[in-house]
Protein backbone atom coordinates (compact mmCIF):
# COMPACT_ATOMS: atom_id res chain seq x y z
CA UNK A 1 137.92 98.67 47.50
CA UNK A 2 138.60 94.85 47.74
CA UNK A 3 142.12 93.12 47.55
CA UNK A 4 142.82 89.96 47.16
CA UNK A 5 145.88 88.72 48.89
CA UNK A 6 146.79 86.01 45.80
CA UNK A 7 150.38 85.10 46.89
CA UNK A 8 148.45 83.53 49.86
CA UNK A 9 146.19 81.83 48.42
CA UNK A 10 143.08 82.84 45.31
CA UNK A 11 140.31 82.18 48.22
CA UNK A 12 141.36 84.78 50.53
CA UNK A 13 140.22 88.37 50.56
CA UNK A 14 139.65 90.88 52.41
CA UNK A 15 137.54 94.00 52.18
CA UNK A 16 139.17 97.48 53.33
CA UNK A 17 137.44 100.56 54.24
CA UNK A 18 139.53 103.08 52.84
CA UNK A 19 140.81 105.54 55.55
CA UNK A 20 140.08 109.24 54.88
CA UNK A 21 143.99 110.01 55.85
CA UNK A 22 146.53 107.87 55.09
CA UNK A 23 149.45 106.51 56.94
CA UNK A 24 152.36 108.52 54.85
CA UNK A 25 151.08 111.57 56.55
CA UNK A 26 152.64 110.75 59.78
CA UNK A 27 155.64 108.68 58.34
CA UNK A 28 156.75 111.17 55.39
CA UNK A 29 156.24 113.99 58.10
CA UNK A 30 152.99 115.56 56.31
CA UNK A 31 150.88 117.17 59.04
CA UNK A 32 147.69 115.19 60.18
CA UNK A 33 146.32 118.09 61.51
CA UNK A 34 147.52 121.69 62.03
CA UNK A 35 146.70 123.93 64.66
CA UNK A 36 143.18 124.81 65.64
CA UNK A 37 141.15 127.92 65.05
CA UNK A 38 142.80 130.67 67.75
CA UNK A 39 145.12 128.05 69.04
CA UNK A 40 148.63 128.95 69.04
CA UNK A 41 150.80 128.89 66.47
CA UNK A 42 153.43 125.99 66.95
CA UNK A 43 156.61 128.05 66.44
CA UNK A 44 155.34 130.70 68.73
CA UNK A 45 158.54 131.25 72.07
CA UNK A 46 157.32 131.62 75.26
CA UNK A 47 158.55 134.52 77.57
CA UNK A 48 160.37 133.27 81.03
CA UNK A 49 157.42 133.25 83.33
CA UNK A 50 155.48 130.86 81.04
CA UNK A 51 152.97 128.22 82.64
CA UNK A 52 151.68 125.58 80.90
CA UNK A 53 149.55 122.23 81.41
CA UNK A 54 150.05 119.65 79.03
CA UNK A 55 148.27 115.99 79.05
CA UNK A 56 148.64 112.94 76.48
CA UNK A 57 145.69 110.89 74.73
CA UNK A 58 144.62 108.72 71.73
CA UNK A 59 140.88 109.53 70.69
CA UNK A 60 138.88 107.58 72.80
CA UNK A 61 140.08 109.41 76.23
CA UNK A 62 139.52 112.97 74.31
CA UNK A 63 136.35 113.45 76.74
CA UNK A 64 138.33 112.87 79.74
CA UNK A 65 140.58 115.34 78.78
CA UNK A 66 138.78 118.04 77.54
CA UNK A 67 136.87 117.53 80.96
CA UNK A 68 140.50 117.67 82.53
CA UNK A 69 141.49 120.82 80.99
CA UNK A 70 138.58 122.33 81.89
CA UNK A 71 138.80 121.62 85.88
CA UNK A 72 142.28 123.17 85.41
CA UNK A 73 141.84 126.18 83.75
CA UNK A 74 138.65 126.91 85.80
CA UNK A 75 140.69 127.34 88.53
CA UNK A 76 144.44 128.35 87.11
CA UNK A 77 143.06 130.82 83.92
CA UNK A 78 146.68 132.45 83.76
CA UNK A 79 148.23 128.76 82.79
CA UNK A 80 148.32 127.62 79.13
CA UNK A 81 147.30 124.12 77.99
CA UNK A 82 148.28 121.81 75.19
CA UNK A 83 147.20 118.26 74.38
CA UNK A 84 149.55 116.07 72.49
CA UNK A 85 147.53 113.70 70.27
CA UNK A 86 148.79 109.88 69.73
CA UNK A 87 146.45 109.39 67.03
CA UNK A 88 144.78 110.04 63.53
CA UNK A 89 141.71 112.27 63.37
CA UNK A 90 139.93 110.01 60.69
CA UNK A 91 136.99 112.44 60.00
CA UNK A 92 134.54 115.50 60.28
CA UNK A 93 133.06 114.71 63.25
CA UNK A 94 136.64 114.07 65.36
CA UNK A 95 138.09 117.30 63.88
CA UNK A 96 135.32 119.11 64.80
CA UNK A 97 135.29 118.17 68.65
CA UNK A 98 139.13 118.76 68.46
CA UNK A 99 138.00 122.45 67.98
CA UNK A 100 136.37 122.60 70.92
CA UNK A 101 138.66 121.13 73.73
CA UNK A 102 140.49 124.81 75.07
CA UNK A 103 143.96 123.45 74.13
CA UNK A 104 145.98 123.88 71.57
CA UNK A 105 146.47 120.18 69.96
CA UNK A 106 149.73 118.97 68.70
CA UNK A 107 150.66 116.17 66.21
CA UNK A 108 152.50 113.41 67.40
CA UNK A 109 154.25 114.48 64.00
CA UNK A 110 155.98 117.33 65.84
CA UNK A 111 158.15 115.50 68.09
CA UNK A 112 159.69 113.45 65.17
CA UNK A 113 162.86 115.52 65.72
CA UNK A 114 163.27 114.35 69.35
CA UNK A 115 163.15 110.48 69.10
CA UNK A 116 166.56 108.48 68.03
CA UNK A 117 164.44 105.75 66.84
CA UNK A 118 162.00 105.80 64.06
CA UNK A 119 158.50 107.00 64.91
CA UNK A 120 157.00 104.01 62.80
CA UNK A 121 159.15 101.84 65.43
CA UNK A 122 157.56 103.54 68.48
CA UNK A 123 153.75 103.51 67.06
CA UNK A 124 154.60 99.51 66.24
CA UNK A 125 156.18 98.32 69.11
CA UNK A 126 154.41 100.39 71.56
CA UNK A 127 150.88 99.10 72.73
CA UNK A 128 148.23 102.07 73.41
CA UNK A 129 149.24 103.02 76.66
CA UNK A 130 152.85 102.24 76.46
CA UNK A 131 153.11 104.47 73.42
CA UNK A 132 151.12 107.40 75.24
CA UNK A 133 153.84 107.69 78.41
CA UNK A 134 157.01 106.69 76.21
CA UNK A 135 156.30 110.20 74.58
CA UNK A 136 155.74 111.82 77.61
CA UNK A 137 159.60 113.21 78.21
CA UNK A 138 159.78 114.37 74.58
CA UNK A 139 156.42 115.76 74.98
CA UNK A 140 158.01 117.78 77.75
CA UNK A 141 161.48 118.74 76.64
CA UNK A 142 159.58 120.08 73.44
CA UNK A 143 157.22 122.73 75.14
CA UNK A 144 160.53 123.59 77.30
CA UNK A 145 161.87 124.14 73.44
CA UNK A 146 158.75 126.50 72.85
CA UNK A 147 160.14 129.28 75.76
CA UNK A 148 157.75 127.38 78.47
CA UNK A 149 159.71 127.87 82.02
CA UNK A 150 157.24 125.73 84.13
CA UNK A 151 155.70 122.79 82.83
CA UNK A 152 152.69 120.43 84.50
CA UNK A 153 151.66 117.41 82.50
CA UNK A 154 148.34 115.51 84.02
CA UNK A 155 147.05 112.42 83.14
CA UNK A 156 143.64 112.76 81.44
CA UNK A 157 141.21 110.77 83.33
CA UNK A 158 142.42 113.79 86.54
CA UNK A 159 139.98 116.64 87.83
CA UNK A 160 141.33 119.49 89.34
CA UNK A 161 139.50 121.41 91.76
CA UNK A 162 142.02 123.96 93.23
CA UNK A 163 144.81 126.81 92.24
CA UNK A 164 148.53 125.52 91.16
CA UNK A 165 149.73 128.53 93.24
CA UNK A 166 151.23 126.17 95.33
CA UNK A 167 152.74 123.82 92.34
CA UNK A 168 154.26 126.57 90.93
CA UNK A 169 155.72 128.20 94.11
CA UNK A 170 157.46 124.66 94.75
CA UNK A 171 158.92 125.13 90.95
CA UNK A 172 160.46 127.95 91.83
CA UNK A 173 162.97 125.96 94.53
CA UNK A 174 163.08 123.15 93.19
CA UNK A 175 163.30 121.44 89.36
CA UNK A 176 161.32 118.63 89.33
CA UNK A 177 157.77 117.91 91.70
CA UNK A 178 156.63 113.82 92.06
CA UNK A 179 153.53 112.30 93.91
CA UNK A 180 153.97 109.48 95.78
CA UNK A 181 151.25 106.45 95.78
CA UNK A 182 151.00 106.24 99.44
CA UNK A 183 152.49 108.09 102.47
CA UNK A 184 151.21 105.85 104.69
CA UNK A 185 151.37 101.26 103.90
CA UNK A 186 148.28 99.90 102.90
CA UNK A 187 146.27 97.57 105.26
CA UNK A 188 147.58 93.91 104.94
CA UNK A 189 143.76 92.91 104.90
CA UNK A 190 143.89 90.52 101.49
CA UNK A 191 142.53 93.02 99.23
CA UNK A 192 143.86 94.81 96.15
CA UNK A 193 145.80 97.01 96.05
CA UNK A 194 148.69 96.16 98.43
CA UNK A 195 152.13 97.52 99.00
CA UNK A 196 153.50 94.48 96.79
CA UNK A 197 151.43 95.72 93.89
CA UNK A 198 152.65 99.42 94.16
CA UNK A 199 156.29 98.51 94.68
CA UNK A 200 156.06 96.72 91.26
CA UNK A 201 154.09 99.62 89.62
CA UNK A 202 156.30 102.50 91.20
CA UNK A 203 156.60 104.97 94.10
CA UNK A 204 155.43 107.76 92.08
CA UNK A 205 152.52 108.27 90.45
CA UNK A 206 153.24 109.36 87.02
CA UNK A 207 149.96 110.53 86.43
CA UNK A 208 151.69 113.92 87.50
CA UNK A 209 154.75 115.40 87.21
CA UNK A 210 155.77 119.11 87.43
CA UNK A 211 159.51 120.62 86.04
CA UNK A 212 161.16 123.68 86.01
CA UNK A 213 163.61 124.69 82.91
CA UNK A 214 166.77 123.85 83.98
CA UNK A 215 169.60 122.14 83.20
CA UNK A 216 168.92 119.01 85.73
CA UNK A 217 165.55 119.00 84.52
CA UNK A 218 166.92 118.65 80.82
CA UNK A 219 169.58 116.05 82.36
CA UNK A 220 166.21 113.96 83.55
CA UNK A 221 164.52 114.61 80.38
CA UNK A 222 167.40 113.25 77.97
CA UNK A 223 167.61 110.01 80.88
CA UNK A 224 164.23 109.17 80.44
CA UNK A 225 163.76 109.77 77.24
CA UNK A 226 166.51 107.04 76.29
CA UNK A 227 165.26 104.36 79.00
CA UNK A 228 161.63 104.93 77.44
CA UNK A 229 162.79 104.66 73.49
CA UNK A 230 162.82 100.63 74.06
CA UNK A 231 161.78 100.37 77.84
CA UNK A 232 158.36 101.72 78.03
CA UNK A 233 156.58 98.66 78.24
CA UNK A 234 153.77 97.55 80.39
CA UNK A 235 155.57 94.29 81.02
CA UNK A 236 155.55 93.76 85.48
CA UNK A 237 157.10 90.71 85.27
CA UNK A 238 160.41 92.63 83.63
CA UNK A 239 159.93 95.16 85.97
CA UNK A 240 158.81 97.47 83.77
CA UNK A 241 155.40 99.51 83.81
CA UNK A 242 155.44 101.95 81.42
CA UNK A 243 157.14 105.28 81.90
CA UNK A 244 156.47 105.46 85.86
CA UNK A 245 158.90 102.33 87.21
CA UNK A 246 162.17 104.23 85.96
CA UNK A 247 161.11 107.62 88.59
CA UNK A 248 161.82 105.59 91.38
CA UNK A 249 165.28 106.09 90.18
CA UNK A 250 164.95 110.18 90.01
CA UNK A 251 165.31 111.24 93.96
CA UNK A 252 168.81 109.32 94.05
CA UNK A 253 169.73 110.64 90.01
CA UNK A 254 168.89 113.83 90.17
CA UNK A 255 169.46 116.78 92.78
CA UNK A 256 166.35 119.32 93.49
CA UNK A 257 163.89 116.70 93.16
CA UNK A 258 161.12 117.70 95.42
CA UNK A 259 158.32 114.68 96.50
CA UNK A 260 154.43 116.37 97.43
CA UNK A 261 153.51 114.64 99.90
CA UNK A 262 150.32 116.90 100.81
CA UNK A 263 147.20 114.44 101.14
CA UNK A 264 145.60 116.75 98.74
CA UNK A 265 147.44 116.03 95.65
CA UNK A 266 147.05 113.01 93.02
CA UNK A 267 144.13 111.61 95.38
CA UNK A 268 142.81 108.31 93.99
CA UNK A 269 142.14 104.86 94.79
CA UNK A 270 145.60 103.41 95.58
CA UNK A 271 145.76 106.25 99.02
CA UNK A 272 142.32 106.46 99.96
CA UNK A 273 142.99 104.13 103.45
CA UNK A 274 144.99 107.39 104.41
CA UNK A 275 142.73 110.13 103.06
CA UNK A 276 139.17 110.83 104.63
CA UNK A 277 137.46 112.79 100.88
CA UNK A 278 134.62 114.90 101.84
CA UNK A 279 132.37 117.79 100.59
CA UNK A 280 131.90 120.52 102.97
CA UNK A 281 130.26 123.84 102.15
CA UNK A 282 130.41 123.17 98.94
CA UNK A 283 134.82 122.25 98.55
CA UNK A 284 136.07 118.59 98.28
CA UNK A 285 138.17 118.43 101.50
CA UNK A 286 140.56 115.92 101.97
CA UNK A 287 141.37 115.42 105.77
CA UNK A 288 140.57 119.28 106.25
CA UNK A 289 142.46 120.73 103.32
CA UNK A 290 141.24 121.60 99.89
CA UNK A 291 141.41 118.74 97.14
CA UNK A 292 143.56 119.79 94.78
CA UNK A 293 142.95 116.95 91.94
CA UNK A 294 141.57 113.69 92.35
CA UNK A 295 142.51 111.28 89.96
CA UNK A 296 139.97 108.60 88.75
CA UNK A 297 142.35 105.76 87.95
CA UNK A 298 140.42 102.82 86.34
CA UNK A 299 137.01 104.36 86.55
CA UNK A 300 134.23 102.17 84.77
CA UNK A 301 131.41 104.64 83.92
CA UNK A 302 128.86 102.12 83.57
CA UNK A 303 130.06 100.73 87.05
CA UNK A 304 130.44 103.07 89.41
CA UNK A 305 130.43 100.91 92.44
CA UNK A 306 134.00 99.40 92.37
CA UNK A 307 135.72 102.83 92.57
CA UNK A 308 138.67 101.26 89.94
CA UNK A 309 138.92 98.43 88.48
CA UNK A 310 142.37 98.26 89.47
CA UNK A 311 141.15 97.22 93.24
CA UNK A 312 138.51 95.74 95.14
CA UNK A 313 139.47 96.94 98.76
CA UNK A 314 136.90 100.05 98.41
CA UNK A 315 133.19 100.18 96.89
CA UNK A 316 130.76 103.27 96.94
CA UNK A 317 128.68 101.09 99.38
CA UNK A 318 132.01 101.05 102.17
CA UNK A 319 132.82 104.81 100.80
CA UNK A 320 129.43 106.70 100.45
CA UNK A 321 131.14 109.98 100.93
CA UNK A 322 132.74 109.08 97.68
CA UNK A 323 129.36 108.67 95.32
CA UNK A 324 128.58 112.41 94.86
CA UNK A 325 132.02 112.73 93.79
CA UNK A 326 131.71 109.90 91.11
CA UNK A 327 128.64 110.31 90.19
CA UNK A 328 129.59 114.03 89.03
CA UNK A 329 132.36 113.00 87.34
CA UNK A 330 130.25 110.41 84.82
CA UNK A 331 127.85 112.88 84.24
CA UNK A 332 130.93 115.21 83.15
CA UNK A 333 131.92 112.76 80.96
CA UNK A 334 128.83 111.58 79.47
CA UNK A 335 128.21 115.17 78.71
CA UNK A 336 131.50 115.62 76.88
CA UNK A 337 130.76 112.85 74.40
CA UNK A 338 132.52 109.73 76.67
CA UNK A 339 130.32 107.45 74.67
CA UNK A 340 130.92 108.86 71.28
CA UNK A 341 134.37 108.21 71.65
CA UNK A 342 134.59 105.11 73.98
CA UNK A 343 134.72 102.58 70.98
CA UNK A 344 137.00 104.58 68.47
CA UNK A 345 139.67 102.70 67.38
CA UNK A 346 143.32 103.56 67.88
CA UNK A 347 144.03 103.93 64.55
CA UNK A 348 148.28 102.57 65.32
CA UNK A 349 146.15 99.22 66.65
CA UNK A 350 145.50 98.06 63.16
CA UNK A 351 147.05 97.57 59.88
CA UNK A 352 146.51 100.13 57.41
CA UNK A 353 142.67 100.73 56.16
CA UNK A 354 141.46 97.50 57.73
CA UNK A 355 139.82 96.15 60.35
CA UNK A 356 142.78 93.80 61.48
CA UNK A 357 144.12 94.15 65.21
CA UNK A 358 147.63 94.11 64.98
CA UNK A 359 148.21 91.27 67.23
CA UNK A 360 150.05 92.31 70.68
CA UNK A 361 152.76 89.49 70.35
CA UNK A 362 153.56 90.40 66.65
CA UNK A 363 154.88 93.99 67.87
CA UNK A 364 158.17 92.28 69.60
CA UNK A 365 159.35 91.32 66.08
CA UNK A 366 159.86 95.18 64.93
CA UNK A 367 163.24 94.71 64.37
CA UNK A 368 163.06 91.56 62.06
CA UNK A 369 160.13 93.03 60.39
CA UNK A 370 162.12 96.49 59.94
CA UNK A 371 165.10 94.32 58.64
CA UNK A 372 162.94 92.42 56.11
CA UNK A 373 162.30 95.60 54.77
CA UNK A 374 158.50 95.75 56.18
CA UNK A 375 156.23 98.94 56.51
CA UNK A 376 153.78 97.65 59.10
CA UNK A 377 151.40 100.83 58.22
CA UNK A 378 152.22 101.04 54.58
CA UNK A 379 149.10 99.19 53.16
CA UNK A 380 150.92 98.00 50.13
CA UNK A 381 153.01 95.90 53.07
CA UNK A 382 150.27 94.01 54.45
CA UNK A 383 150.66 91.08 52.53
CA UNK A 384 154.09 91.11 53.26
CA UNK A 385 153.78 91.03 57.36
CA UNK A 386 151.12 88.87 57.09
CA UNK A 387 153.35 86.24 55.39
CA UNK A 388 156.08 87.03 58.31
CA UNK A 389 153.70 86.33 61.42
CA UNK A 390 152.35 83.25 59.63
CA UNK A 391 155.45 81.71 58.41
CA UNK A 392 155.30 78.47 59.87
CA UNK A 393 158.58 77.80 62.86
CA UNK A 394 157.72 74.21 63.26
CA UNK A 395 155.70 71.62 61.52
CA UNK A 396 152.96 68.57 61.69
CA UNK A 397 151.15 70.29 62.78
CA UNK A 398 152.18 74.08 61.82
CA UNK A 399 153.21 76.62 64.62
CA UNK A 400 153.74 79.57 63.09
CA UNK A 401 155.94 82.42 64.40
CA UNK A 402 153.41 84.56 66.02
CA UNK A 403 152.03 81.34 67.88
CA UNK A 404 155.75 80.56 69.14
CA UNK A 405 155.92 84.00 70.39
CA UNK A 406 152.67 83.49 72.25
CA UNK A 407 154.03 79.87 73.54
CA UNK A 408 157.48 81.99 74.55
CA UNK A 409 155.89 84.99 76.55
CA UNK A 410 153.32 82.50 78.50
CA UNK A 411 154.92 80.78 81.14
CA UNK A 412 151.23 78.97 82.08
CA UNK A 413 150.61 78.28 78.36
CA UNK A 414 154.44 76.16 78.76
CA UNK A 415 153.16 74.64 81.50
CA UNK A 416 150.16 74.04 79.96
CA UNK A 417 152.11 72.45 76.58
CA UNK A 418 155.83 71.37 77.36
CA UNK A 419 157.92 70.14 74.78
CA UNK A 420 156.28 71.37 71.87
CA UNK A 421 159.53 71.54 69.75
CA UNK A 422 159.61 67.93 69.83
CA UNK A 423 156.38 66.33 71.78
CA UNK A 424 154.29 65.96 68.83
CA UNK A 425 151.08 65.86 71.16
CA UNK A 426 152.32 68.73 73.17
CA UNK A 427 152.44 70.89 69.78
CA UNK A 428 148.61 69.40 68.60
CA UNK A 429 147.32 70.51 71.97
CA UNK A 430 149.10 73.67 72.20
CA UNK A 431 147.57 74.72 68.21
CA UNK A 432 144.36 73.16 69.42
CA UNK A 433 144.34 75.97 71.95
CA UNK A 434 145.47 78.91 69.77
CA UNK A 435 142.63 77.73 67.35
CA UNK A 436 139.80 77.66 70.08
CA UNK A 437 140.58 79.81 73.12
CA UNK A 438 144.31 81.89 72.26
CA UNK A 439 142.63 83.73 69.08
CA UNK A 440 140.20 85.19 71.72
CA UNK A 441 142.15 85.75 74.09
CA UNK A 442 144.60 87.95 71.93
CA UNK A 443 141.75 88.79 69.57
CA UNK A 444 143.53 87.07 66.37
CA UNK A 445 141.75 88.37 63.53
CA UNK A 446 141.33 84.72 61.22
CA UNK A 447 144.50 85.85 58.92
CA UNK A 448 146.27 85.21 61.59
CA UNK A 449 144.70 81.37 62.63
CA UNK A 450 144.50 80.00 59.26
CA UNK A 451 147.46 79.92 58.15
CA UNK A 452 147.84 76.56 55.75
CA UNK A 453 145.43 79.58 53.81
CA UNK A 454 147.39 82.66 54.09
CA UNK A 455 150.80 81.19 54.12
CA UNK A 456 151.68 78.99 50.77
């Protein structure tokens, strides 16, 4: 179908690809997709020795965790495992590799009784990531809801190559299991990462956490659950990263909270100047132990050589021992369909049946556009959001409200342009800018550039 957006203008369309499922599904609490073939039933209680594995993705890390949950239950067949889905399934094809992940795989739609705020608000406001670990508590307290007694959740892009037997022995002392970064301080050599960079992204890797069903455990839940509803943000210079800066708070919160600090556990890029990884008789050792999961934290399958992207201290040419171990892993992946699924879009990125990234500086106005009375993934509503990001703040020449949020968030882009409230060449520069480099830097779709067009 085409639409034509007249209140802004009788030049400007835009063609949308009509979406097999539409939005009202998730935000009039219709089911986007019910529970596999021979998966469990949702409403189905749990007995009191109940194990279960859980992990969080959007579609394009589905590989990496169907690989995940395959390392686990390979070695831990008497666990359970269930895969929360922050997404839409948009057709055959998606549903039909759905079916054969060994998981059962849950709706975001059935948490909707758990958040205090609006699910609409979280999938707005929340970038990708952010809204994948804001979930993460409610994720938890629901399969505690579902009779579970001891639940693990484990970050996707994790193999696991050993038993829990030890995870769940811990569980039965203590309420709640973390993984530190580091037990030992990174080399002050230069590189990336240091100990600066983990004290701003947290003590604990989040990647990981284990709990018992208790009542502290529920006490931790309900506390992270409320900092995450509006504080979930990957924003460092806030000191916020996502879901993981608040558990440095847990140990001193919360009593039984028990920190692994075996080398074995949640090995990845940010501890490997303290942990010798080798293969020996056929077993990933990690200075002489068993590796129980390695974690591949900013992997770039086409680039093996960096290790993560997230550092530059260690390369497969300065950690050989390391390039069996990756090299496996791609494979893995690019036998589960990692390129299939690399380039699907998160369908909460854009507005409704279009092609339009919903721009990342447009998501701190959800309360404004909530109070206008705006449905960012009602399609009927785009013409209406549209007309708030472009509405112009100041004019000759026209900054429009989206730009001034850009202009607010970047300190170097103030630098850059002072004064552009009342410099008249500060604000020509500063839309110069937006216009050539800031549309590709946030990937502005045109609707959001032109807008003498959209907005008259």
């Amino acid at each position: 179908m085409q639409v034509t957006f007249r209140r802004f203008g009788n030049d400007l369309t835009y063609r949308l690809t009509p979406a097999k499922f539409r939005v009202h599904q998730i935000m009039k609490r219709k089911p986007v997709n019910t529970p596999l073939k021979g998966a469990d039933p949702l409403p189905e209680q749990r007995g009191n020795d109940g194990k279960v594995a859980c992990t969080i993705v959007s579609k394009n890390y589905l590989p990496m965790a169907a690989a995940m949950i395959d390392s686990f239950l390979a070695h831990n067949p008497d666990w359970e495992c269930k895969l929360l889905l922050c997404d839409k399934i948009t057709d055959e094809d998606e549903q039909a590799y759905l079916s054969g992940i060994r998981a059962e795989i849950i709706p975001l739609l059935a948490l909707r009784e758990k958040f205090e705020v609006s699910l609409e608000e979280l999938c707005f406001k929340y970038m990708v990531v952010e809204l994948n670990t804001a979930v993460k508590p409610f994720f938890l307290e629901y399969l505690f809801s579902r009779g579970y007694e001891k639940v693990v959740y484990i970050d996707p892009d994790i193999l696991v190559f050993q038993p829990f037997a030890e995870i769940a022995g811990l569980l039965e002392k203590n309420d709640i299991i973390l993984t530190p970064h580091m037990t030992a301080p990174i080399p002050d050599d230069g590189c990336s990462q240091s100990d600066h960079e983990v004290l701003r992204s947290g003590a604990y890797n989040l990647g990981f956490i284990a709990l018992k069903n208790s009542k502290e455990t529920t006490n931790l839940l309900r506390w992270w659950q409320k900092k995450l509803e509006n504080g979930c943000y990957s924003r460092i210079e806030e000191g916020l990263f996502t879901d993981q800066r608040w558990m440095d708070l847990a140990p001193a919160l919360f009593d039984h909270v028990f920190i692994l600090k075996k080398k074995s556990y949640n090995v990845a890029f940010w501890n490997l100047h303290e942990r010798r990884v080798y293969r020996e008789k056929g077993t990933w050792m990690v200075d002489g132990e068993p590796l129980v999961f390695f974690h591949f934290s900013g992997v770039v399958l086409t680039d093996l050589t960096p290790i993560s992207k997230h550092q530059n201290r260690y390369t497969l040419e300065n950690r050989p021992e390391l390039r069996e171990l990756f090299t496996s892993y791609r494979n893995l992946l690019l036998d589960r369909g990692f390129e299939q699924f690399a380039g699907k879009k998160y369908w909460f990125g854009y507005l409704p049946d279009t092609d339009i990234e919903i721009p990342l500086f447009l998501r701190s106005f959800w309360q404004e556009i909530m109070e206008a009375g705006i449905h960012p993934y009602d399609a009927a509503h785009i013409p209406l959001l549209l007309r708030f990001a472009n509405e112009p703040v100041l004019e000759n020449p026209q900054v429009s409200r989206l730009w001034m949020e850009i202009y607010r968030r970047r300190p170097d882009v103030r630098k850059a342009f002072p004064d552009i409230e009342t410099s008249t060449e500060s604000r020509e520069n500063f839309v110069s800018w937006v216009r050539l480099y800031g549309r590709h830097e946030y990937h502005l779709h045109d609707l959001f550039v032109d807008i003498e067009k959209v907005y008259t």
